[in-house]
C-alpha atoms as a PDB file:
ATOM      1  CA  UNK A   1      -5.384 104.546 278.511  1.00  0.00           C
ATOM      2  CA  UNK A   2      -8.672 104.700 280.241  1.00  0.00           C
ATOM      3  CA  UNK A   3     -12.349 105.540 278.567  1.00  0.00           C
ATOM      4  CA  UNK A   4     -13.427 109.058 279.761  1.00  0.00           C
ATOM      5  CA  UNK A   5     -16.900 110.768 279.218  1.00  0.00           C
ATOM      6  CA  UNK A   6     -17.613 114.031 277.614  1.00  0.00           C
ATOM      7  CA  UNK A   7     -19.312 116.111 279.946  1.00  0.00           C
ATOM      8  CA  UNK A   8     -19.648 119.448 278.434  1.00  0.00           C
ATOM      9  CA  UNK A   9     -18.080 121.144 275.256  1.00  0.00           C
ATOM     10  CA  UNK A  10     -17.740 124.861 274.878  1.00  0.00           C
ATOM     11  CA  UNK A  11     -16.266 127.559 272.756  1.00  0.00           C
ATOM     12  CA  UNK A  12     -13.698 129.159 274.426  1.00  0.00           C
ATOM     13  CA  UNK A  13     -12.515 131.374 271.267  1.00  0.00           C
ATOM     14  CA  UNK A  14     -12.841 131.545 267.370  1.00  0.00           C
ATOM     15  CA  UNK A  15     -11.774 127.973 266.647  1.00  0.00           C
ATOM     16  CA  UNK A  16     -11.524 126.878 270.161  1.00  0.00           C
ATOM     17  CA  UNK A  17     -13.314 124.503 271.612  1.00  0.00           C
ATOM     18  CA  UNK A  18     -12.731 123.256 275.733  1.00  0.00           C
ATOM     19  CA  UNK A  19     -13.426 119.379 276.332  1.00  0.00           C
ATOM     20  CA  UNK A  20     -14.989 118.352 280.046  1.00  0.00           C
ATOM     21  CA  UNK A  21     -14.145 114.908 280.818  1.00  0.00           C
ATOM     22  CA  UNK A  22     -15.057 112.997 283.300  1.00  0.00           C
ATOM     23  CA  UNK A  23     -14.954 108.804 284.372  1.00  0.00           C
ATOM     24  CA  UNK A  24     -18.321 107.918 283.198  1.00  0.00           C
ATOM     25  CA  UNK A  25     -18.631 105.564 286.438  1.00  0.00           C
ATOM     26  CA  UNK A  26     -18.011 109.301 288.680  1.00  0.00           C
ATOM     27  CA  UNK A  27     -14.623 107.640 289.851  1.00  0.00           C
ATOM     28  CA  UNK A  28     -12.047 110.008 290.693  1.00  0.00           C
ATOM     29  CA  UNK A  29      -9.397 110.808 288.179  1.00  0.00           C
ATOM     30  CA  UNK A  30      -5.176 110.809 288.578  1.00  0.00           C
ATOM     31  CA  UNK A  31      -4.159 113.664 290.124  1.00  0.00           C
ATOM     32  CA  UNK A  32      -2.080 115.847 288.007  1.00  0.00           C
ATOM     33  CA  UNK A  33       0.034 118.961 288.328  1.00  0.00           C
ATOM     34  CA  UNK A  34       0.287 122.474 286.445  1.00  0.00           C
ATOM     35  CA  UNK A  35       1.928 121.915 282.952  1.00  0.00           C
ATOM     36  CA  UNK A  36       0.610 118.572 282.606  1.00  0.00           C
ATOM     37  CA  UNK A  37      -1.209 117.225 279.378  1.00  0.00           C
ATOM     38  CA  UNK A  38      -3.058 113.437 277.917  1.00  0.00           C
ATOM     39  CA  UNK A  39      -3.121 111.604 275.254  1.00  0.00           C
ATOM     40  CA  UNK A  40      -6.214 111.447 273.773  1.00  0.00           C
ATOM     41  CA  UNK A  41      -6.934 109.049 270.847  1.00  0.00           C
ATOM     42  CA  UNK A  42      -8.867 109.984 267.589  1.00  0.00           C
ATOM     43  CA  UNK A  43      -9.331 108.681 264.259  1.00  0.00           C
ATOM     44  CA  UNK A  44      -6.394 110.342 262.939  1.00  0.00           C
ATOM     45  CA  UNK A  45      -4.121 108.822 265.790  1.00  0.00           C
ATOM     46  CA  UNK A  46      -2.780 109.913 269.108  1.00  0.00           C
ATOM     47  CA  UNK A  47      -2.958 113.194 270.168  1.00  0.00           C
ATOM     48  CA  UNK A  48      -1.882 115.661 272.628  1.00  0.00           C
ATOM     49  CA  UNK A  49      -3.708 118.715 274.854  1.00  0.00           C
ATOM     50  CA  UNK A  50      -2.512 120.755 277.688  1.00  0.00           C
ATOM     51  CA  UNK A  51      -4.903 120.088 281.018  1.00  0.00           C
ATOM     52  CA  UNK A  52      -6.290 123.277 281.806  1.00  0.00           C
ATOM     53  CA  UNK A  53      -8.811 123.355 284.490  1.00  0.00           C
ATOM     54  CA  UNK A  54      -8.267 123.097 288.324  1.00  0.00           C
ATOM     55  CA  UNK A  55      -5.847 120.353 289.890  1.00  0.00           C
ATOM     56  CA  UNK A  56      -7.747 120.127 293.006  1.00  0.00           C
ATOM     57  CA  UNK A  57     -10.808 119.035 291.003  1.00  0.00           C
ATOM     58  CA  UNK A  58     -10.038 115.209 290.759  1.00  0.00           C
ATOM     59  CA  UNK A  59     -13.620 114.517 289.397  1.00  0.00           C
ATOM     60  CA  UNK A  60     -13.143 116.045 285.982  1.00  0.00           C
ATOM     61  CA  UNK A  61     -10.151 116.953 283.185  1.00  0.00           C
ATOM     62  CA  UNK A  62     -10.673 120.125 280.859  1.00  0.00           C
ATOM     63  CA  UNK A  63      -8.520 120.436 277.753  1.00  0.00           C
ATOM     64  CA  UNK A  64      -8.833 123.395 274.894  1.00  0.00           C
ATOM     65  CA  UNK A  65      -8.555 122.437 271.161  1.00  0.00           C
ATOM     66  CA  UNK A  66      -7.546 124.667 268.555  1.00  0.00           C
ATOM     67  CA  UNK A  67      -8.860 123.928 264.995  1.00  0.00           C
ATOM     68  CA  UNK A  68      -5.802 123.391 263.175  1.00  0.00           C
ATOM     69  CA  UNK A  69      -6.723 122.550 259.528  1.00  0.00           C
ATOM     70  CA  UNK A  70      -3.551 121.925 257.445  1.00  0.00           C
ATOM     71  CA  UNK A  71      -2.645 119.500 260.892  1.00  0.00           C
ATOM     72  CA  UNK A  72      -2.942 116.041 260.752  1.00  0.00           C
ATOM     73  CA  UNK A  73      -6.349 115.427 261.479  1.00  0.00           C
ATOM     74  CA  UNK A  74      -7.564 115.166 265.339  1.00  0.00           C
ATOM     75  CA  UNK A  75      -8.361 118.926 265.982  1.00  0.00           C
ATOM     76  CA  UNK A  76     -10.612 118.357 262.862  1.00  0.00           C
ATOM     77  CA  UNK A  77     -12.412 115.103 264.707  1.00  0.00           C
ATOM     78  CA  UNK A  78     -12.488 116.685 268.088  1.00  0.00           C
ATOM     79  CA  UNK A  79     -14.382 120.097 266.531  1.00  0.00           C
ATOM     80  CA  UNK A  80     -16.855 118.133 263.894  1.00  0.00           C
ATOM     81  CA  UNK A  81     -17.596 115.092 265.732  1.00  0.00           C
ATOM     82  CA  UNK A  82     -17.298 114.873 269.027  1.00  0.00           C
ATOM     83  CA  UNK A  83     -20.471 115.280 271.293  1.00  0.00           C
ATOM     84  CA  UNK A  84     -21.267 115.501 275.249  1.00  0.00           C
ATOM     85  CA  UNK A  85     -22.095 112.077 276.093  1.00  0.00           C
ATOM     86  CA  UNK A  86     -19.450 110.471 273.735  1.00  0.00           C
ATOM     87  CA  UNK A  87     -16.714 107.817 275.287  1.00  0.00           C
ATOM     88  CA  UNK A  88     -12.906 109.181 274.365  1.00  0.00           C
ATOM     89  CA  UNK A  89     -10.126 107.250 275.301  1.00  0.00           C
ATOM     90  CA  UNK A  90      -7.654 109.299 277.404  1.00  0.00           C
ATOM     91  CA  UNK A  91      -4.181 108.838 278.870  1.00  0.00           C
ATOM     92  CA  UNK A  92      -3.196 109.212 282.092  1.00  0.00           C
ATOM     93  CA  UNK A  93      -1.526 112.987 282.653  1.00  0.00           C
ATOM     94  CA  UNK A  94       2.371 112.890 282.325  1.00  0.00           C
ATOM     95  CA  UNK A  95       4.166 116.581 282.427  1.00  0.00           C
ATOM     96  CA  UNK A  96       7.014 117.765 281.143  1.00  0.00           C
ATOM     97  CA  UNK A  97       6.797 120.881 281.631  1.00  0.00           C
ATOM     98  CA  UNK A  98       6.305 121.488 285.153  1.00  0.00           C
ATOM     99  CA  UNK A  99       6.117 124.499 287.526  1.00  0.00           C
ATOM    100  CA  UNK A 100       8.812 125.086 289.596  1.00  0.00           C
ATOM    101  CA  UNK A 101       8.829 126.564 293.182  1.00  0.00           C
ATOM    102  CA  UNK A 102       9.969 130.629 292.670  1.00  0.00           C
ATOM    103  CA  UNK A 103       9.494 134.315 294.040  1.00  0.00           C
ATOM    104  CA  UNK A 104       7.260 135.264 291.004  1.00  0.00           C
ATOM    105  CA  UNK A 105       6.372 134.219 287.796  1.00  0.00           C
ATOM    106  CA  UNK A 106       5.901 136.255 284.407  1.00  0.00           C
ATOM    107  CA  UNK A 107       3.829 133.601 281.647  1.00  0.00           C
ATOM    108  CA  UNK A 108       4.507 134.317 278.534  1.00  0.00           C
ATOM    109  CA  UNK A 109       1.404 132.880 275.828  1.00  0.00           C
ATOM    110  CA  UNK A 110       0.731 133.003 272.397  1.00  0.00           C
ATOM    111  CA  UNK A 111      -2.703 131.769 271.100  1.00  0.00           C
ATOM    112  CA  UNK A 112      -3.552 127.983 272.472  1.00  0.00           C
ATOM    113  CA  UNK A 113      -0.064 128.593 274.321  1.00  0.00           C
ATOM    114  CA  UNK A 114      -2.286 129.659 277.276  1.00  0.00           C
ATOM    115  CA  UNK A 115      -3.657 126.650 278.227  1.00  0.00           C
ATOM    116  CA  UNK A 116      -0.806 125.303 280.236  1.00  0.00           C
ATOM    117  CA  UNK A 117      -0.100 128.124 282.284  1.00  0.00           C
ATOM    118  CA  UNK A 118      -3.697 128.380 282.968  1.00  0.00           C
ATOM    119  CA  UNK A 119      -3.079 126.258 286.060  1.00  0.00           C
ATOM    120  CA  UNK A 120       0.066 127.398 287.168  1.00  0.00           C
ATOM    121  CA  UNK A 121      -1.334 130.980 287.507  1.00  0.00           C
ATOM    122  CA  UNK A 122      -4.117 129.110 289.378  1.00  0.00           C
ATOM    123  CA  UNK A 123      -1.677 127.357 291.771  1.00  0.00           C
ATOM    124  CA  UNK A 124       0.802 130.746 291.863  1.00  0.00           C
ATOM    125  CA  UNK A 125      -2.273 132.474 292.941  1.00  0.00           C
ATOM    126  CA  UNK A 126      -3.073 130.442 295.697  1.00  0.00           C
ATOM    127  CA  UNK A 127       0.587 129.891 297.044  1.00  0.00           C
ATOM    128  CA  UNK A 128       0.292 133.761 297.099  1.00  0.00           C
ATOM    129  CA  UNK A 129       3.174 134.240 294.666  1.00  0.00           C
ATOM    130  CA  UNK A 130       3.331 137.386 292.587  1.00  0.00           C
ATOM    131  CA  UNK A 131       2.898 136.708 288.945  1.00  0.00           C
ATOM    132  CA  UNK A 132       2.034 138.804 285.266  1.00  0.00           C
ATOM    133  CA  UNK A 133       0.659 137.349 282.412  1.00  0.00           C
ATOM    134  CA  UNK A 134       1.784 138.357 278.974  1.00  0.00           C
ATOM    135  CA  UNK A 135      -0.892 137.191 276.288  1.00  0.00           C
ATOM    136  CA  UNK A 136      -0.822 137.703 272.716  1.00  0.00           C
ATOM    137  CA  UNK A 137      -2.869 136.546 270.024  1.00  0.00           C
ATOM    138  CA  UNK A 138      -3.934 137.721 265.966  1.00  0.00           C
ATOM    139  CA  UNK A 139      -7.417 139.121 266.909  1.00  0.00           C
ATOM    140  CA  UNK A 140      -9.265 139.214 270.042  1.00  0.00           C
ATOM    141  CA  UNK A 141     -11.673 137.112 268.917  1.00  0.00           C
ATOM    142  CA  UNK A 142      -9.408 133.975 268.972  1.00  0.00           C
ATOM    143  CA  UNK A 143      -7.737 134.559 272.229  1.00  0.00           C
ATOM    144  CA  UNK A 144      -9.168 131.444 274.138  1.00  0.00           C
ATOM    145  CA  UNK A 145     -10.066 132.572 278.406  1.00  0.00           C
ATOM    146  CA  UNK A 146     -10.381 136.268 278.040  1.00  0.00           C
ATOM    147  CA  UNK A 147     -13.216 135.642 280.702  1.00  0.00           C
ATOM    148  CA  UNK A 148     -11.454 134.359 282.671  1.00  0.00           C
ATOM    149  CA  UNK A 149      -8.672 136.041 282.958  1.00  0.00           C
ATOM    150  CA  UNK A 150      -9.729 139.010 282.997  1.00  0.00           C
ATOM    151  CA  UNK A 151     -10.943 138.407 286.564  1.00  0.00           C
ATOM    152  CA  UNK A 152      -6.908 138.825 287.385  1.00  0.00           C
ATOM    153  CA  UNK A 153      -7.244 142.397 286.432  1.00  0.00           C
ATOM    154  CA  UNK A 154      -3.722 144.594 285.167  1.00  0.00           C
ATOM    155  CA  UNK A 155      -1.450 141.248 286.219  1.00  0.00           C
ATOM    156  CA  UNK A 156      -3.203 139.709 282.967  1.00  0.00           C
ATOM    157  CA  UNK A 157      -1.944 141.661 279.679  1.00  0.00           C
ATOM    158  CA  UNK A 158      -3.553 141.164 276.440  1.00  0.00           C
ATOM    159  CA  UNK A 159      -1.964 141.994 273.482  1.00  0.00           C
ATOM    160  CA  UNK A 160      -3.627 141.328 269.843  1.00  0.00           C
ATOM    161  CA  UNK A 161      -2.015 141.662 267.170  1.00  0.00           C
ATOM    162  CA  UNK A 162      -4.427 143.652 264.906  1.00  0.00           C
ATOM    163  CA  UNK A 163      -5.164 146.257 267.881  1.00  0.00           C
ATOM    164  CA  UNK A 164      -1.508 146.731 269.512  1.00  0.00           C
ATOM    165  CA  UNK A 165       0.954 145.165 267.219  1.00  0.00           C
ATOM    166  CA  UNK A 166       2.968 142.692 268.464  1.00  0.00           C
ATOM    167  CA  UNK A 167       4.618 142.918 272.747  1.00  0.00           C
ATOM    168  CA  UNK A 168       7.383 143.949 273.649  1.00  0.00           C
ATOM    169  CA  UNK A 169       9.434 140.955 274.628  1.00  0.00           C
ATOM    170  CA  UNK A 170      12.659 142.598 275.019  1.00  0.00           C
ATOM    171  CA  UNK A 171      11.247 145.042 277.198  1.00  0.00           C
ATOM    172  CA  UNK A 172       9.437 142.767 279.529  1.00  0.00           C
ATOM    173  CA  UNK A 173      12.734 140.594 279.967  1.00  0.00           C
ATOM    174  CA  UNK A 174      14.764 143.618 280.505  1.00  0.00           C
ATOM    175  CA  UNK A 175      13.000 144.401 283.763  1.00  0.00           C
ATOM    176  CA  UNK A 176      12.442 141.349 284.903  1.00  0.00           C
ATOM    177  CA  UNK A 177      13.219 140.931 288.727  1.00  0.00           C
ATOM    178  CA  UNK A 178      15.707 138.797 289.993  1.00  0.00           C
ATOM    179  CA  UNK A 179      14.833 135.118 290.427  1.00  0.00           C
ATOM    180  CA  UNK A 180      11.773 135.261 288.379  1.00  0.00           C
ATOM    181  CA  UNK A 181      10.474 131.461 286.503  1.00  0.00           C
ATOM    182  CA  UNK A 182       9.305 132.716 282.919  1.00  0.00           C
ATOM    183  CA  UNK A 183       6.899 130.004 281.718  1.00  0.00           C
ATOM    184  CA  UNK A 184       6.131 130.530 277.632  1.00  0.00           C
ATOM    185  CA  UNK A 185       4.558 128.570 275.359  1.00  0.00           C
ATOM    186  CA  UNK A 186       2.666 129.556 271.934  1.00  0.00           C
ATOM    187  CA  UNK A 187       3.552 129.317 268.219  1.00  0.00           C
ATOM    188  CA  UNK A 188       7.790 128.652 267.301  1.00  0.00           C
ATOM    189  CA  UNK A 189       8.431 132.113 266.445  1.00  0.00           C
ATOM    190  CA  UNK A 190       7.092 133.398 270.230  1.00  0.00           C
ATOM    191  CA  UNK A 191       9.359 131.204 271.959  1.00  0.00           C
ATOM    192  CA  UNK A 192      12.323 131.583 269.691  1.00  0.00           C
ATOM    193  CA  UNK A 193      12.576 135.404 270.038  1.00  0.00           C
ATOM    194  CA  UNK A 194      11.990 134.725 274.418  1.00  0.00           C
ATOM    195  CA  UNK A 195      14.825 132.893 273.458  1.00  0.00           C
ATOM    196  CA  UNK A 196      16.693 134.944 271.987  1.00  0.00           C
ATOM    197  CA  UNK A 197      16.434 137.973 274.007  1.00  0.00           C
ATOM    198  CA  UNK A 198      16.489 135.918 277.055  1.00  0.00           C
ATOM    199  CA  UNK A 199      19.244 138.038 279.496  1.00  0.00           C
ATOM    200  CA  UNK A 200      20.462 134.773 281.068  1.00  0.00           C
ATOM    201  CA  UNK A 201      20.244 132.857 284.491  1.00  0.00           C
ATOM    202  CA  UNK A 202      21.504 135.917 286.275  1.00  0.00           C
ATOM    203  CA  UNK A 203      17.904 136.771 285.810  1.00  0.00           C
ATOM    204  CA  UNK A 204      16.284 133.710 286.630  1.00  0.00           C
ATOM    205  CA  UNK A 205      15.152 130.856 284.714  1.00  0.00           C
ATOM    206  CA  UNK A 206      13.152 129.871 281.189  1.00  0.00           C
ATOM    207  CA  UNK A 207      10.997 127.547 281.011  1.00  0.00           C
ATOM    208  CA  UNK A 208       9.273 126.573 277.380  1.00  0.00           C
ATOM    209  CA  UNK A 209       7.063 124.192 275.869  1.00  0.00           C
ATOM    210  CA  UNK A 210       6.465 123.712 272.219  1.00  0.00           C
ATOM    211  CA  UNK A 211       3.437 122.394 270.355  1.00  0.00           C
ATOM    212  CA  UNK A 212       5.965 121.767 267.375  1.00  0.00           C
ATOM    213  CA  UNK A 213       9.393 120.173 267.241  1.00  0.00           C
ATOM    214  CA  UNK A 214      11.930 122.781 267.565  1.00  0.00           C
ATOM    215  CA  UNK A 215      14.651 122.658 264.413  1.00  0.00           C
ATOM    216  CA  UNK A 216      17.464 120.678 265.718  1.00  0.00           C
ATOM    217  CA  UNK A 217      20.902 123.123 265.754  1.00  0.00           C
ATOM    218  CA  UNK A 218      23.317 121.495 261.919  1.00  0.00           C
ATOM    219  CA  UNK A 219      26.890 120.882 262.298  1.00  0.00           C
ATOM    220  CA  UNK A 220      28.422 120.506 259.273  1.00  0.00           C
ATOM    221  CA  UNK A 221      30.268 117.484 260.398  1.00  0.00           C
ATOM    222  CA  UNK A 222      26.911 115.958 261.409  1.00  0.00           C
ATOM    223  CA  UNK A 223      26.098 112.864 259.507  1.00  0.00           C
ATOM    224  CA  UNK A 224      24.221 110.995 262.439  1.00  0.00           C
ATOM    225  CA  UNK A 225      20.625 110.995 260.682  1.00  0.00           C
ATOM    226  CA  UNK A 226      22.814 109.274 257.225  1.00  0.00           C
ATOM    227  CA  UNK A 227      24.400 106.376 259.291  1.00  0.00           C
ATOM    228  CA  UNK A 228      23.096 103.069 260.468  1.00  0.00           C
ATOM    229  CA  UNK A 229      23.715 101.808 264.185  1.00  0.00           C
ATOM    230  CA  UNK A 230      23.108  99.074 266.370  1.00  0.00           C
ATOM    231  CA  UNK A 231      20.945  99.564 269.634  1.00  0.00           C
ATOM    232  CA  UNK A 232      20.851  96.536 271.992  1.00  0.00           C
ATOM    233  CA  UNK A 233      17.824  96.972 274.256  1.00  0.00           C
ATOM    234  CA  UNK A 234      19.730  95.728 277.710  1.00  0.00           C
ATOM    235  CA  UNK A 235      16.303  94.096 279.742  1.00  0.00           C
ATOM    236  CA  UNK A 236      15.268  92.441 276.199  1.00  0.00           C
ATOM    237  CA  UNK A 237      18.493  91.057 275.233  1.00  0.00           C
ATOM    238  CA  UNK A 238      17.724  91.934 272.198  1.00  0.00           C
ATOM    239  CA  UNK A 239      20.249  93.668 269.144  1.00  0.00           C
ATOM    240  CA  UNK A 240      18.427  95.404 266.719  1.00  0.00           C
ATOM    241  CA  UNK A 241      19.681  97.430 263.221  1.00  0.00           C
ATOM    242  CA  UNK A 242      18.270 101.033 262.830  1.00  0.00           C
ATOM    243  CA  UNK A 243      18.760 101.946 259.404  1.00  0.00           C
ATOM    244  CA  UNK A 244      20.077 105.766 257.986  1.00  0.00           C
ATOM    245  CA  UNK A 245      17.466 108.245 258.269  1.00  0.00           C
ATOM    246  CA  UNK A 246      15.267 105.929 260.691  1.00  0.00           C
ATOM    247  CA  UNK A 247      13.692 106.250 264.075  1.00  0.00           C
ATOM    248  CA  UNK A 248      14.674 103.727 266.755  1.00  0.00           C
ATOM    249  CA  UNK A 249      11.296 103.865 268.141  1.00  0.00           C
ATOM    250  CA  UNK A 250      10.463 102.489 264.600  1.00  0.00           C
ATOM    251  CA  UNK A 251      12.423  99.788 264.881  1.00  0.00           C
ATOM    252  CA  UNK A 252      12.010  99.109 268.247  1.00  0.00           C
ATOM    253  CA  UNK A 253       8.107  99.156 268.145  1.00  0.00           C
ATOM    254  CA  UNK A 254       8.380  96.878 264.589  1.00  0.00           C
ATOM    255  CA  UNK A 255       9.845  94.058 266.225  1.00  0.00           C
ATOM    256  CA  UNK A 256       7.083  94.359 268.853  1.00  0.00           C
ATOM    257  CA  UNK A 257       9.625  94.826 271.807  1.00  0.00           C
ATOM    258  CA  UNK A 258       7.946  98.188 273.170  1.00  0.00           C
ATOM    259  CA  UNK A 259       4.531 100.500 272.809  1.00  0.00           C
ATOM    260  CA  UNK A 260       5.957 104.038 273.990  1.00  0.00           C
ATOM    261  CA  UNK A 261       5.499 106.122 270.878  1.00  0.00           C
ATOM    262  CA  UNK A 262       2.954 108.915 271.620  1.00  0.00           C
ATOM    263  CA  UNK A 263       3.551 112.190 269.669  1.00  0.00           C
ATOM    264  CA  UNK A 264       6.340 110.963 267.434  1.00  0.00           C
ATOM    265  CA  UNK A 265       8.038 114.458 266.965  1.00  0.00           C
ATOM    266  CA  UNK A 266      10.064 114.744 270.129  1.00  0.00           C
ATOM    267  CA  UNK A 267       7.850 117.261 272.033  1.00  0.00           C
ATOM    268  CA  UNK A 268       6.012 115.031 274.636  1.00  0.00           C
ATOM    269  CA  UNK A 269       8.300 113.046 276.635  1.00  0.00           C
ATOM    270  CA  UNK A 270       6.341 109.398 276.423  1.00  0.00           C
ATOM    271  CA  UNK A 271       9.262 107.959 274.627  1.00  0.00           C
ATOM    272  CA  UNK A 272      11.903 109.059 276.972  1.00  0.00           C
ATOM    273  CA  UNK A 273      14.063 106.135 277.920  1.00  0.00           C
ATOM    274  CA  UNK A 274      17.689 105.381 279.847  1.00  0.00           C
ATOM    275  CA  UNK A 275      20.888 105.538 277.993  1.00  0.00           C
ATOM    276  CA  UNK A 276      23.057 102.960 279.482  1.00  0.00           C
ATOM    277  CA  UNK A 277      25.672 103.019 276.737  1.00  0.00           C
ATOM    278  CA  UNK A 278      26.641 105.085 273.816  1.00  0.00           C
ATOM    279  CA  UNK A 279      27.031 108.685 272.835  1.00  0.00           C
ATOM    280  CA  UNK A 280      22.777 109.852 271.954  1.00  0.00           C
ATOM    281  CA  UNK A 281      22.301 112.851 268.994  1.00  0.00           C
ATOM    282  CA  UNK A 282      19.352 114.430 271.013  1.00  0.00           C
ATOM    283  CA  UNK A 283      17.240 116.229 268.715  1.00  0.00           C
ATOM    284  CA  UNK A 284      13.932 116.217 270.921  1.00  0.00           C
ATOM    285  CA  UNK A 285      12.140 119.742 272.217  1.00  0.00           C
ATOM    286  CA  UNK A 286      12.107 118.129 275.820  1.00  0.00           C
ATOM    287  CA  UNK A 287      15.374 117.495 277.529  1.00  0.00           C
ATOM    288  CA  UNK A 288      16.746 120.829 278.711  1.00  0.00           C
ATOM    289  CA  UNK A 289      20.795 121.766 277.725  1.00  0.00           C
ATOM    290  CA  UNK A 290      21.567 120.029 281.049  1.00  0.00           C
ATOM    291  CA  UNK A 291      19.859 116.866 280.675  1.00  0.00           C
ATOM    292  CA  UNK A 292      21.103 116.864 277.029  1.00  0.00           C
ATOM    293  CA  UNK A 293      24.651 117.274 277.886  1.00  0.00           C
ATOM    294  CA  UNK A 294      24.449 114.244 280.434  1.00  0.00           C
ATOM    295  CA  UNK A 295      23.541 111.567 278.218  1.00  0.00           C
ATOM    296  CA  UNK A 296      21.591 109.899 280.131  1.00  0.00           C
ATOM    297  CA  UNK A 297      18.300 109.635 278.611  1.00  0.00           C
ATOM    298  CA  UNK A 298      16.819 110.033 275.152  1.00  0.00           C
ATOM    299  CA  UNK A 299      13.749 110.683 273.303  1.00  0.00           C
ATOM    300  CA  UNK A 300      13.891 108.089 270.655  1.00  0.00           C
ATOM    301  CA  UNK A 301      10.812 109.213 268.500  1.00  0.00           C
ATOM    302  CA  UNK A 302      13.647 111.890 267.120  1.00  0.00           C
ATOM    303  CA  UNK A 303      16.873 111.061 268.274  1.00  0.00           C
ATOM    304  CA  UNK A 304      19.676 109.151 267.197  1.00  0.00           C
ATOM    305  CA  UNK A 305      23.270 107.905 268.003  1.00  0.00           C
ATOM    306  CA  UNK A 306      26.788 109.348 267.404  1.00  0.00           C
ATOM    307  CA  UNK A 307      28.385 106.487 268.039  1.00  0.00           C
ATOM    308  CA  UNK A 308      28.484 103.175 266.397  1.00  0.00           C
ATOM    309  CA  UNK A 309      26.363 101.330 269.039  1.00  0.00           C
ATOM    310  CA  UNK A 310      23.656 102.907 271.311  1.00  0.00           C
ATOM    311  CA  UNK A 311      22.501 100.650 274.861  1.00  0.00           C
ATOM    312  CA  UNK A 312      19.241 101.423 276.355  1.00  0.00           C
ATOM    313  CA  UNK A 313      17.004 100.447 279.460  1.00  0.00           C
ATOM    314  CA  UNK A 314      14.232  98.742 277.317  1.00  0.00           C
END
């Protein structure tokens, strides 16, 4: 993590707030790509915002913060006390939620959901790719980037709540053309009806991110999260006893073996680590059904082991 100077803070939105950063020496930043987000570290711990400005602009980041305050603390800190001029320690960009190459686009936001798909309408733009934004929100008022946005003209939809009632998801999937990338990301209940009325990969393909852990699908023969297992961390040559109802990070970052932890619900990806051995119970919001199915990596903030024994790269 790097120290990173804030150049300019403005409200976006009711209870929005955008952060400018910049390197307070005017170095040039990592390059990043649409879908991308940092870490950035406040009193209340480590947090986690989408970058939303321009990729090509390598001499400053923007992130968007939405006042959340029954969450844990940061949003709070980042809306009260932070100030242009103050140092922030930052992250360097990782994505996990990145934009693929297709013949159009619909984005699908809810509230803060916009600001990742901010740049990848930017970049879909520019490639010349046809897109449509579907944006819905409670009130106006607190829909973050109306400005601009609305510079897109009828490809941009806007849809609050209190004016129009909720959108018409099943609709908009219904006609969607083939081969189109839907990008969504907004509150749980937004991306579990996309889910749900998602018409399949005859279609084209679904792409989400969540701000929340997703609820991990019960088996009633599932006692993985009640039973203890060894992991043996394979570089380390190291053995180590994660208890029933623990996290291997936990246990892994206790016996001072590994700093990886980030987000410690499963939803960024900083954790994500090689499963050399061993049968993983992935209960992240990263890994897609395919990665998931192969075994081959794991988040282990969240996840656990089926199996008696778990081997990893660490």
């Amino acid at each position: 993590m790097t120290e990173l100077r804030v150049l300019q803070l403005r409200w976006e939105a009711e209870d929005v707030v955008s952060v400018t950063l910049a390197d307070p020496g005017g170095a040039r930043l990592p390059a990043w790509e649409p879908g991308a987000h940092v870490d950035v570290r406040t009193p209340a711990g480590v947090r986690q915002y989408s970058l939303c400005g321009d990729p090509r602009d390598t001499g400053k980041w923007r992130v968007a913060v939405l006042r959340e305050p029954g969450g844990r603390g940061g949003s709070q800190w980042i809306h009260d006390a932070l100030r242009v001029g103050r140092l922030v320690t930052v992250g360097a960009p990782r994505n996990a939620f990145p934009l693929v190459a297709a013949p159009r686009y619909l984005f699908v936001a809810g509230g803060i959901g916009v600001t990742p798909l901010l740049p990848m309408i930017g970049r879909a733009e520019l490639s010349g790719v046809p897109w449509r934004l579907l944006y819905g929100g409670r009130r106006r008022a607190s829909m973050a980037f109306l400005g601009e946005l609305g510079a897109y003209g009828d490809r941009v939809a806007v849809r609050p709540q209190d004016e129009q009632g909720l959108p018409d998801l099943r609709a908009e999937l219904e006609r969607l053309p083939e081969g189109t990338a839907v990008y969504c990301c907004g509150p749980a209940g937004l991306i579990a009806a996309v889910e749900e009325l998602w018409p399949g990969d005859r279609r084209g393909t679904l792409h989400v991110e969540r701000f929340a852990p997703a609820a991990p699908p019960r088996r009633a023969s599932d006692t993985a999260s009640d039973t203890a297992f060894d992991v043996e961390l394979a570089r380390s040559g190291v053995t180590l006893r994660v208890p029933a109802g623990g996290s291997i990070l936990d246990v892994v970052e206790g016996a001072g073996l590994a700093d990886l932890g980030s987000c410690y619900q499963g939803t960024c990806g900083s954790c994500e680590t090689k499963v050399l051995d061993g049968v993983p119970d992935h209960r992240d919001s990263v890994l897609s059904a395919a990665e998931r199915a192969a075994g081959t990596s794991m988040m282990l903030c969240v996840s656990r082991c089926s199996s008696s024994r778990l081997v990893i790269d660490l």
